[in-house]
N, C-alpha and C. Protein backbone atom coordinates (compact mmCIF):
# COMPACT_ATOMS: atom_id res chain seq x y z
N UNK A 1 -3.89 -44.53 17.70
CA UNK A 1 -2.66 -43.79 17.52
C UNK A 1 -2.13 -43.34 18.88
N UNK A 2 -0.81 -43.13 18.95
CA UNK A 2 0.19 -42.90 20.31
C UNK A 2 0.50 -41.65 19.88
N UNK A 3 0.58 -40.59 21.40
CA UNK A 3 0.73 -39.69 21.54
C UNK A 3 2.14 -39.02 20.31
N UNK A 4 3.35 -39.91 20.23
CA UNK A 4 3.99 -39.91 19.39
C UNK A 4 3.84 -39.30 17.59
N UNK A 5 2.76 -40.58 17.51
CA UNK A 5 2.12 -39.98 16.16
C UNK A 5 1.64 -38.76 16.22
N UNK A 6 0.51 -38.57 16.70
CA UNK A 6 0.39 -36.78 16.90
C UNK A 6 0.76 -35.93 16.72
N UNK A 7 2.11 -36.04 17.31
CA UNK A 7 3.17 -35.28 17.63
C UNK A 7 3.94 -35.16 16.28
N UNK A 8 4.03 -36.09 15.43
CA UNK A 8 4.82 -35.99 13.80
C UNK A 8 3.74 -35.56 13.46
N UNK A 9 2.44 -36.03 13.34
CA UNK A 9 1.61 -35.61 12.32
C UNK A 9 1.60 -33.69 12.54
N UNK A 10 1.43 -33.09 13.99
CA UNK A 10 0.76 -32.17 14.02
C UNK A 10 2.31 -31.34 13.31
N UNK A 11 3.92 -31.70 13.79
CA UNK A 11 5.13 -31.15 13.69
C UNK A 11 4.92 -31.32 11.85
N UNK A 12 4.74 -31.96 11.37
CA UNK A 12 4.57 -31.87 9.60
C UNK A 12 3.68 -30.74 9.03
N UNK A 13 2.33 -30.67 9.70
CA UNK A 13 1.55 -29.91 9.14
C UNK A 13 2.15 -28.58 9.81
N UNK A 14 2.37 -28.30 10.74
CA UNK A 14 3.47 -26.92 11.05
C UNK A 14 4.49 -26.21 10.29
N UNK A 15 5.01 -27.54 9.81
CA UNK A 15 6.09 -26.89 8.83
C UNK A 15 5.63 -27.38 7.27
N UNK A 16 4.95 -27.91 6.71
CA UNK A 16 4.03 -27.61 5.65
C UNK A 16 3.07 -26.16 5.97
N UNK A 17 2.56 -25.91 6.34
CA UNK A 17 1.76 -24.68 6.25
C UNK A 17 2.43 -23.16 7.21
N UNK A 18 3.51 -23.59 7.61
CA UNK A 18 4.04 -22.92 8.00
C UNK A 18 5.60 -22.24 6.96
N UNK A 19 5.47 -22.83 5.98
CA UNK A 19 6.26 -23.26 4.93
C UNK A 19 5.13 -22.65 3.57
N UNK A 20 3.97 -22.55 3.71
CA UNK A 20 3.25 -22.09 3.20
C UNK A 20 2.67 -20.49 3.19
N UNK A 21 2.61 -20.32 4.37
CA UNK A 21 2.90 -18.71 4.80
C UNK A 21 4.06 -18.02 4.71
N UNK A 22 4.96 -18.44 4.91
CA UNK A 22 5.66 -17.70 4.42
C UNK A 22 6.28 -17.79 3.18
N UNK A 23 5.95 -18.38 2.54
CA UNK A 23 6.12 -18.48 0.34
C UNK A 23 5.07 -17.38 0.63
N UNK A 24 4.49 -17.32 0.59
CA UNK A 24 2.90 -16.53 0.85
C UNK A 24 3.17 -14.83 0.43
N UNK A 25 3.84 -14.59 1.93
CA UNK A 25 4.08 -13.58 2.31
C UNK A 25 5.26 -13.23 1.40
N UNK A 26 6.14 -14.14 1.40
CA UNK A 26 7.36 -13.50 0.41
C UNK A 26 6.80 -13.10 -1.02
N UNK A 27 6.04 -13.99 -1.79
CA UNK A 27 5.37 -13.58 -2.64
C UNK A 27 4.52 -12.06 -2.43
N UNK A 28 3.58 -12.11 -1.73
CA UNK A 28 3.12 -10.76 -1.59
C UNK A 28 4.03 -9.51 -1.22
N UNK A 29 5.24 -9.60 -0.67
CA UNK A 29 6.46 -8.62 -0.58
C UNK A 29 7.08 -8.30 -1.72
N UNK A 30 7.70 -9.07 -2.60
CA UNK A 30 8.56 -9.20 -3.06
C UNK A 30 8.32 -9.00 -4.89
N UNK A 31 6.83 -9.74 -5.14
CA UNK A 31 5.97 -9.06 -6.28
C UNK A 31 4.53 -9.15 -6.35
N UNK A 32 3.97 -8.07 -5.41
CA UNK A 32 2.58 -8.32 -5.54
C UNK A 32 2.25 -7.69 -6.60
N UNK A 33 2.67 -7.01 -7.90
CA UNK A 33 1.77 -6.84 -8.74
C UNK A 33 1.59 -8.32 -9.88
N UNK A 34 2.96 -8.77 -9.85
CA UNK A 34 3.01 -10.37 -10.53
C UNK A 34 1.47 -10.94 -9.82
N UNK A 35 1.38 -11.41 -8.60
CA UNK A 35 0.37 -11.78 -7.80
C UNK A 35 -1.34 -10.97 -8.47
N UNK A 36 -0.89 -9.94 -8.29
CA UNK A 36 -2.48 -9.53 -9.11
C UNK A 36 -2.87 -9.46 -10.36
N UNK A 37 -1.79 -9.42 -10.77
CA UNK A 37 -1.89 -9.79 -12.69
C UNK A 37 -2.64 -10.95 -12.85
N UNK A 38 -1.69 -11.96 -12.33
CA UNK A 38 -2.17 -13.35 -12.16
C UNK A 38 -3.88 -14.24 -11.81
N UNK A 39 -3.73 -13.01 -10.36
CA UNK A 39 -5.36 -13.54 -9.78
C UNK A 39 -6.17 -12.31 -10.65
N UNK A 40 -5.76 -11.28 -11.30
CA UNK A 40 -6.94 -10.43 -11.64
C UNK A 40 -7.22 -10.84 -13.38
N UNK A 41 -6.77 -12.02 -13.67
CA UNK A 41 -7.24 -12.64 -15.02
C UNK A 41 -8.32 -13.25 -14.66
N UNK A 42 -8.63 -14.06 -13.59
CA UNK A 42 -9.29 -14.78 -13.26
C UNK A 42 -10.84 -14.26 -12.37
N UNK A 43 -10.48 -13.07 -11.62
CA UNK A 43 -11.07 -12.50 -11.10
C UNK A 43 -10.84 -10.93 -10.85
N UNK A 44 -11.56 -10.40 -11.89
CA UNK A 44 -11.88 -8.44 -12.69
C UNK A 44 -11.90 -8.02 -11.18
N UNK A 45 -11.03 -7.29 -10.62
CA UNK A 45 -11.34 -6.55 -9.27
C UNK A 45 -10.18 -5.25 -9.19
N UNK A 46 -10.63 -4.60 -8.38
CA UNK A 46 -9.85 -3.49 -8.92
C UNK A 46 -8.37 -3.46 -7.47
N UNK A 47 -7.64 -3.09 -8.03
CA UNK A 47 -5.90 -3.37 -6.90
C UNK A 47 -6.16 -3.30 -5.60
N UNK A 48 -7.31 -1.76 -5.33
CA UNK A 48 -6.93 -1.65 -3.63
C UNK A 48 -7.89 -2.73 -3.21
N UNK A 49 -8.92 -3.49 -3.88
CA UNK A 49 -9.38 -4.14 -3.34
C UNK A 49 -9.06 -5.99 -2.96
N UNK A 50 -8.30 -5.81 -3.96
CA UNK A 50 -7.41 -6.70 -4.42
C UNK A 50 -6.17 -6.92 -2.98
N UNK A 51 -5.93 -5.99 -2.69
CA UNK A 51 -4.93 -6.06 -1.78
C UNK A 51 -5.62 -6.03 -0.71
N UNK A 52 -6.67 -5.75 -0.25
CA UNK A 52 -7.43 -5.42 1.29
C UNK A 52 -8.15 -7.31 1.43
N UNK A 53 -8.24 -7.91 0.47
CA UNK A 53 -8.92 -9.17 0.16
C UNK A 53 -7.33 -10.29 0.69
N UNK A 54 -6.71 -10.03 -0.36
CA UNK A 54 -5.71 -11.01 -0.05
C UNK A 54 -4.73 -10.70 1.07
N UNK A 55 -4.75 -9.57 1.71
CA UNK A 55 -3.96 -9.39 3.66
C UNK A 55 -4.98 -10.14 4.63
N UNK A 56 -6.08 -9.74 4.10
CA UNK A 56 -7.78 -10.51 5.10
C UNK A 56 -7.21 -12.04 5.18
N UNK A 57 -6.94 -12.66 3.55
CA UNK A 57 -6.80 -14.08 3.85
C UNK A 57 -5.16 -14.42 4.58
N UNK A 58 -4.55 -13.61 4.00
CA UNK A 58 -3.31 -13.95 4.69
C UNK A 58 -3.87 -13.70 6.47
N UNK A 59 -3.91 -12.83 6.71
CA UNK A 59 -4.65 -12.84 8.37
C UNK A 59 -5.24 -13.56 8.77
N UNK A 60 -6.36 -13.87 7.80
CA UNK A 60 -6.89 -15.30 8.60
C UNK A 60 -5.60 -16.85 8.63
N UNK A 61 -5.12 -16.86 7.70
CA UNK A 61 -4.40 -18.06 7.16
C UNK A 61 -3.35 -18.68 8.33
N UNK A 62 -2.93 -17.40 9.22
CA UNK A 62 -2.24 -17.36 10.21
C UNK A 62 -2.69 -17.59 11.71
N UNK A 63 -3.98 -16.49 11.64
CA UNK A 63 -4.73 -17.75 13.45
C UNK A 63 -4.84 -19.08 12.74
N UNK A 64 -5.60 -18.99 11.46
CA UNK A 64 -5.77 -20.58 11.41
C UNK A 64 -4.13 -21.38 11.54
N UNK A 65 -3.39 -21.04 11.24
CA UNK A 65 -2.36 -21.88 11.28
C UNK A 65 -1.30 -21.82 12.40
N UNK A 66 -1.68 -20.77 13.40
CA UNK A 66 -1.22 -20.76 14.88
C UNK A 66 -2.19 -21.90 15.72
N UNK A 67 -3.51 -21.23 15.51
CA UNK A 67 -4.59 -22.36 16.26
C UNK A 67 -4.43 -23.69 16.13
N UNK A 68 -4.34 -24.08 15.06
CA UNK A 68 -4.77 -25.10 14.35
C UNK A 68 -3.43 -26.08 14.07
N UNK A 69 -2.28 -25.52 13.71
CA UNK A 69 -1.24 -26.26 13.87
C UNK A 69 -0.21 -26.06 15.12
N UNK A 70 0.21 -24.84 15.03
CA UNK A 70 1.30 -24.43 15.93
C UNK A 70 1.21 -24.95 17.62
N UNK A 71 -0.07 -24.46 18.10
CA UNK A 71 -0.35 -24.36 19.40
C UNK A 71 -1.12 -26.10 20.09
N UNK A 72 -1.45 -27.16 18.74
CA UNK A 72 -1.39 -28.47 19.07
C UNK A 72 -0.18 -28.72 19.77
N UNK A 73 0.45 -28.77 18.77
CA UNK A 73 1.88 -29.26 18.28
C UNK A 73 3.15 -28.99 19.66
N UNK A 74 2.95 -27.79 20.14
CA UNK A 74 3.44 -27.12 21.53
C UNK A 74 2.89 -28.03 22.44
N UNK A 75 1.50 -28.36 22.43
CA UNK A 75 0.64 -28.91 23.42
C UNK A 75 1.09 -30.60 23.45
N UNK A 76 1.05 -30.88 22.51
CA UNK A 76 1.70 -32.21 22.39
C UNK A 76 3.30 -32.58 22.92
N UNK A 77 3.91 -31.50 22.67
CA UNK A 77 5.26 -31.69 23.15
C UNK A 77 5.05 -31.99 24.83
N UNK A 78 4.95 -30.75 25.06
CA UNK A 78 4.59 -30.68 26.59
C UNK A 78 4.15 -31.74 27.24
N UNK A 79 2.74 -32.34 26.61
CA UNK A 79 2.67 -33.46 27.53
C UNK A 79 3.16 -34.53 26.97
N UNK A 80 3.57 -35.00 25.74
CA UNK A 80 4.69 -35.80 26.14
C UNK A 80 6.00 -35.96 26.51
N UNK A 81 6.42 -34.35 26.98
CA UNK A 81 7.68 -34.81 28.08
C UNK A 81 7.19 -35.47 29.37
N UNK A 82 6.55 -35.03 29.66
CA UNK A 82 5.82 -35.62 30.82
C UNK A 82 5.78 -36.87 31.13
């Protein structure tokens, strides 16, 4: 594969999961009790913990998806202007 490819592959998964965080987040703004209704059928936990659990993953979800997509993807540009 050419630096090129990379460069789409890593720019897709950026805006797929970057496209993913923030549905994410709008969801958790906009109706997190819909959100815990939902996950607390599935899993008996009580709200504040409920909410201290799912900001943890949203927090993680985000280095992972700065690290992991964003900061390739920059890196790739760069050296292929070069």
């Amino acid at each position: 594969m050419d630096i090129e490819a990379f460069t789409r592959f890593f720019m897709w998964c950026t805006i797929i999961n970057g496209a993913l965080l923030v549905l994410w987040t709008i969801m958790l703004i906009l109706a997190p009790n819909l959100v815990y209704r939902t996950q607390s059928k599935w899993f008996p936990i009580p709200q504040a913990t409920f909410d201290v659990v799912i900001y943890s993953f949203l927090g993680l979800f985000k280095i992972f998806f700065l690290t992991f997509n964003v900061v390739p993807y920059v890196a790739l540009l760069i050296v292929g202007h070069n």
